[in-house]
PDB file of N, CA and C in Angstrom:
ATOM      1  N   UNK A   1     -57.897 -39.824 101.712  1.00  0.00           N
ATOM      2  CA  UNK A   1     -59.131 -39.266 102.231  1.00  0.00           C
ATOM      3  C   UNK A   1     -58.808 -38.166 103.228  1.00  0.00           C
ATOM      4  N   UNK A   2     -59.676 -37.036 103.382  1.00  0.00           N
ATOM      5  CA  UNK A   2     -59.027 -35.964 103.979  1.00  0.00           C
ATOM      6  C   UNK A   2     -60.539 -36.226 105.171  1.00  0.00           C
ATOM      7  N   UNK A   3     -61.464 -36.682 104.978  1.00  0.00           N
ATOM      8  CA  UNK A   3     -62.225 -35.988 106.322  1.00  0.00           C
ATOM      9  C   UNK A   3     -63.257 -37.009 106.470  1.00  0.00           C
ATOM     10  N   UNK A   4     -63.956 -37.678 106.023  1.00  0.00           N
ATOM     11  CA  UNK A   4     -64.387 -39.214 106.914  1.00  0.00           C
ATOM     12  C   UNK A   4     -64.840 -39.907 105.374  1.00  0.00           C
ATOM     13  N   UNK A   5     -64.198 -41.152 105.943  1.00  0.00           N
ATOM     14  CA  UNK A   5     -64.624 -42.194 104.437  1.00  0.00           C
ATOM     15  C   UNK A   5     -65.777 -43.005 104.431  1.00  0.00           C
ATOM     16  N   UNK A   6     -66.003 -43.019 102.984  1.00  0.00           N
ATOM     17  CA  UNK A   6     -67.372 -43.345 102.758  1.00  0.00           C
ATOM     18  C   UNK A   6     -67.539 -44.749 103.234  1.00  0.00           C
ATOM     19  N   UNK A   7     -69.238 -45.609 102.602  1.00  0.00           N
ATOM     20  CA  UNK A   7     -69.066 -46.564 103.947  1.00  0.00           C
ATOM     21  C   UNK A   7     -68.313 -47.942 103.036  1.00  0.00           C
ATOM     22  N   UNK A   8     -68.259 -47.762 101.502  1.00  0.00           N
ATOM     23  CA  UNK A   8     -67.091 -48.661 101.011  1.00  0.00           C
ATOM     24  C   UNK A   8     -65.732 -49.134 101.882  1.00  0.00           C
ATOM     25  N   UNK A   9     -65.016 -47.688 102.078  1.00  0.00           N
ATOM     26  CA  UNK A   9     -63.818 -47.759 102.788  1.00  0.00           C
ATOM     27  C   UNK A   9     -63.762 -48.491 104.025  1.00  0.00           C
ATOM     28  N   UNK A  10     -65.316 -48.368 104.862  1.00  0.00           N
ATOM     29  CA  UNK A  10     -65.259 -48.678 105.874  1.00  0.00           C
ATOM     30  C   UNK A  10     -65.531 -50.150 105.906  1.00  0.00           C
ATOM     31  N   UNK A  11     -66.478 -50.562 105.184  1.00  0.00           N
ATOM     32  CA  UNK A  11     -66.018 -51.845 104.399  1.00  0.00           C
ATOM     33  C   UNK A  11     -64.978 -52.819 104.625  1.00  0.00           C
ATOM     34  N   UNK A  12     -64.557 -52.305 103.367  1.00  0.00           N
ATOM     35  CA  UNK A  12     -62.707 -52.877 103.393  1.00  0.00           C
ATOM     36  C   UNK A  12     -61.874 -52.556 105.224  1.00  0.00           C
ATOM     37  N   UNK A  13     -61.901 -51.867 105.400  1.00  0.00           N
ATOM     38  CA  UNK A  13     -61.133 -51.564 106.655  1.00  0.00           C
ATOM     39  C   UNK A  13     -61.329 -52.962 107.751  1.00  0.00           C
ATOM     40  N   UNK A  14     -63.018 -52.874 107.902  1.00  0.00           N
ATOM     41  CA  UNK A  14     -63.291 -54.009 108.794  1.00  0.00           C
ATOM     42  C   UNK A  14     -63.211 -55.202 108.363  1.00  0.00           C
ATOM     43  N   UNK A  15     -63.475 -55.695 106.842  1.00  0.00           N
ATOM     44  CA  UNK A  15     -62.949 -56.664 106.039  1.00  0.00           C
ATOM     45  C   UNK A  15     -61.271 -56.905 106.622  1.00  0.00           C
ATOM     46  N   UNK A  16     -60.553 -56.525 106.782  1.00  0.00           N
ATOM     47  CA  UNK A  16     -59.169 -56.648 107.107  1.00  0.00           C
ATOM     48  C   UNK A  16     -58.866 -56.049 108.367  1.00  0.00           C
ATOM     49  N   UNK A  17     -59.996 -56.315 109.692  1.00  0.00           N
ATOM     50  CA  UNK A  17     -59.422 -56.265 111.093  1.00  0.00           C
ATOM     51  C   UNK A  17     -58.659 -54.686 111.222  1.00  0.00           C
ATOM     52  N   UNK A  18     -59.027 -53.987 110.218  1.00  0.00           N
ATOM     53  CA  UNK A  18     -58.184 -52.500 111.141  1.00  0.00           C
ATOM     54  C   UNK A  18     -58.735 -51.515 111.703  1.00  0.00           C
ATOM     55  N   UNK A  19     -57.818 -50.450 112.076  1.00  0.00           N
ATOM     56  CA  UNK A  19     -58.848 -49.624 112.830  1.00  0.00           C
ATOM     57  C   UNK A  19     -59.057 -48.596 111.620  1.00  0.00           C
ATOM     58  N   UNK A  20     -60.298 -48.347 111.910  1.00  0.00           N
ATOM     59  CA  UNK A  20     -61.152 -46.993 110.979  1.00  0.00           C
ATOM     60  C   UNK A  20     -60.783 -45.694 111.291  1.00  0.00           C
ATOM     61  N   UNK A  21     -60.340 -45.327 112.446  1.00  0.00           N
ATOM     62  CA  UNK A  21     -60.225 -43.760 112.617  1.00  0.00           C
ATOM     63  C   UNK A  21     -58.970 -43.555 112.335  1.00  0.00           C
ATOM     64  N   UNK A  22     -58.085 -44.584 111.606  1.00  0.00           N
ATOM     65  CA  UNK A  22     -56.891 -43.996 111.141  1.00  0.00           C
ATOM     66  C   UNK A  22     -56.931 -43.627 109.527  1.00  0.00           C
ATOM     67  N   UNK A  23     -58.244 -43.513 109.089  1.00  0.00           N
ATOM     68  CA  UNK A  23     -58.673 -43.210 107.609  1.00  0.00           C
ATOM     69  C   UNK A  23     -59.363 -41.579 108.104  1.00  0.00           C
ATOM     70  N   UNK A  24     -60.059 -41.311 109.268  1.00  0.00           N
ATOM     71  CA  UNK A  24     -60.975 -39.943 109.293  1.00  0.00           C
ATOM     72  C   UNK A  24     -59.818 -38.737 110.169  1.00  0.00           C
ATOM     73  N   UNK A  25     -60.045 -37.623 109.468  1.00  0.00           N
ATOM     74  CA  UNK A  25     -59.286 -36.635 109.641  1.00  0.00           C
ATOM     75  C   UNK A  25     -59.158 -36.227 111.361  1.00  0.00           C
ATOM     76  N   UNK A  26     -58.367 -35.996 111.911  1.00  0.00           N
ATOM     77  CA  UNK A  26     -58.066 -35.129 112.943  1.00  0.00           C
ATOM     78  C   UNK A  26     -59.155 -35.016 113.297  1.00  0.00           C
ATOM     79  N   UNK A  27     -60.133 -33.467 112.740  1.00  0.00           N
ATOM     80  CA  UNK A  27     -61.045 -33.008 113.384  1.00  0.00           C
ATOM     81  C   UNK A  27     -62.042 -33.592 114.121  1.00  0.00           C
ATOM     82  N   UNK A  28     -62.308 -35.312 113.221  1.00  0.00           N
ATOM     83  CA  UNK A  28     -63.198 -35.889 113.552  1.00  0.00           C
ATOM     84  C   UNK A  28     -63.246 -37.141 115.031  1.00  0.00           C
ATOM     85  N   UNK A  29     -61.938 -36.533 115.029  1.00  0.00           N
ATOM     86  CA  UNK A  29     -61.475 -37.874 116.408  1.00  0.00           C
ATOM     87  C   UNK A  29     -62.010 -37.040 117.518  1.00  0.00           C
ATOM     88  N   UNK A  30     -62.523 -38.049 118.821  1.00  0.00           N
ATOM     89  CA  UNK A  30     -62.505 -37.816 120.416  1.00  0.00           C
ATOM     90  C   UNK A  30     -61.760 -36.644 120.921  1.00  0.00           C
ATOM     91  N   UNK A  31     -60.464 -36.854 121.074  1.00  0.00           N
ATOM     92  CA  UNK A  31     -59.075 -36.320 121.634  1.00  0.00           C
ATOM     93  C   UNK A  31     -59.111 -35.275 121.428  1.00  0.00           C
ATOM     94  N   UNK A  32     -59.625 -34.641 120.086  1.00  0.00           N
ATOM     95  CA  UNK A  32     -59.705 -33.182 119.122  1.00  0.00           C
ATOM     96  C   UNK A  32     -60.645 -32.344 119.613  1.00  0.00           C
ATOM     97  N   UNK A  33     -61.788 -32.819 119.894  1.00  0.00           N
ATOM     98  CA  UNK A  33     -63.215 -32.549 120.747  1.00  0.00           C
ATOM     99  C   UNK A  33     -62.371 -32.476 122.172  1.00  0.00           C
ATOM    100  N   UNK A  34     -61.777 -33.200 122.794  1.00  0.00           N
ATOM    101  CA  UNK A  34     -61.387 -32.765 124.333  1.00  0.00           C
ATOM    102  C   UNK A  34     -60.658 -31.777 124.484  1.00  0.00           C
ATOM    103  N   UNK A  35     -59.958 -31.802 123.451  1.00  0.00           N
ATOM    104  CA  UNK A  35     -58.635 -30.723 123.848  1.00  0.00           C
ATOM    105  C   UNK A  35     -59.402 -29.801 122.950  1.00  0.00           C
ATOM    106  N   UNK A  36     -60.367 -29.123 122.212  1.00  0.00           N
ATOM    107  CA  UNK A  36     -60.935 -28.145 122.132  1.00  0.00           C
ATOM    108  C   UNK A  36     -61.243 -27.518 123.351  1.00  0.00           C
ATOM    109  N   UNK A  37     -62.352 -28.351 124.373  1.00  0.00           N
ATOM    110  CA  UNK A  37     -62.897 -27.673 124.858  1.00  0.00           C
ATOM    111  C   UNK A  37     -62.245 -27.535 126.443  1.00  0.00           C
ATOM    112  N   UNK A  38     -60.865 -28.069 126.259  1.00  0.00           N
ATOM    113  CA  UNK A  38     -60.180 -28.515 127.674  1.00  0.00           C
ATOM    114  C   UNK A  38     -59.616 -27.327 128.772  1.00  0.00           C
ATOM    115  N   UNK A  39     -59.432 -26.114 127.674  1.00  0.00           N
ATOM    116  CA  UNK A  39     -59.062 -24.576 128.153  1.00  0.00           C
ATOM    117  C   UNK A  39     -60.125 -24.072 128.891  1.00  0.00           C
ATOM    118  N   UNK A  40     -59.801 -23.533 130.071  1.00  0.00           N
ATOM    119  CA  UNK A  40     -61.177 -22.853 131.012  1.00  0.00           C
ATOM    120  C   UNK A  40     -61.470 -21.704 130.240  1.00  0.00           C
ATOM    121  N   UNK A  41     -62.658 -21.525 130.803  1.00  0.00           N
ATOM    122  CA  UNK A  41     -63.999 -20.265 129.523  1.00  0.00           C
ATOM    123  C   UNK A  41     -63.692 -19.411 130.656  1.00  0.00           C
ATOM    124  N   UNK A  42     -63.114 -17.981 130.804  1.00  0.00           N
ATOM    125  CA  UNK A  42     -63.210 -16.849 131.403  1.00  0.00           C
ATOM    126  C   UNK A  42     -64.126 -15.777 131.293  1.00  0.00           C
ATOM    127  N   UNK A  43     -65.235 -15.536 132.088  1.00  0.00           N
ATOM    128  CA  UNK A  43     -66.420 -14.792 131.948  1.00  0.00           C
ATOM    129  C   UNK A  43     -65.639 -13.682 131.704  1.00  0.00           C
ATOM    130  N   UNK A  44     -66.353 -12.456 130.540  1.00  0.00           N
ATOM    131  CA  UNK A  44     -66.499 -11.310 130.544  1.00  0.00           C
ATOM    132  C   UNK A  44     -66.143 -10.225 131.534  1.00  0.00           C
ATOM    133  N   UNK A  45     -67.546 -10.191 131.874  1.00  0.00           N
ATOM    134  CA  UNK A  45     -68.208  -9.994 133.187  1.00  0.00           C
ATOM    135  C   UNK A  45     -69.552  -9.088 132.658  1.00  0.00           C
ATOM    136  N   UNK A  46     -69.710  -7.711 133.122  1.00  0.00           N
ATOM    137  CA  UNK A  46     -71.493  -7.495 133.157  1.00  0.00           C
ATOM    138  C   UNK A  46     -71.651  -6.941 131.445  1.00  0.00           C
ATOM    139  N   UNK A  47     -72.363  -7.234 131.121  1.00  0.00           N
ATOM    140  CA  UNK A  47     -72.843  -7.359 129.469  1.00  0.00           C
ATOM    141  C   UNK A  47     -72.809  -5.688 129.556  1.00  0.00           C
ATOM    142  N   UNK A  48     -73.006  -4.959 130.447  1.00  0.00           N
ATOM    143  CA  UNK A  48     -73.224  -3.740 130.275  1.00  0.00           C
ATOM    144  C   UNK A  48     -71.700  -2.889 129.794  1.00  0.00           C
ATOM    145  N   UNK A  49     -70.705  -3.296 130.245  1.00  0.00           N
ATOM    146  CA  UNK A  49     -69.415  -3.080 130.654  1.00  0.00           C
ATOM    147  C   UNK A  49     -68.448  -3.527 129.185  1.00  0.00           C
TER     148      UNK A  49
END
């Protein structure tokens, strides 16, 4: 599976006590979302400029 599994998979997964986010891609984890947005945003400056 490349990017989040359907809810069969998820199914089976919890059927057998494991963890689920080791089936959904990277993009879709926490950690991926933090460290996106973890770099400071440096203003421009005047829209005119």
């Amino acid at each position: 599976m490349d990017l989040l599994p359907c809810s069969h998979a998820l199914v089976a997964v919890r059927d057998r006590n494991m963890d689920f986010t080791s089936l959904c891609a990277d993009y879709y984890k926490r950690q991926t979302l933090i460290d996106a947005y973890s770099a400071p945003i440096m203003p421009v400056g005047h829209p005119s400029t």
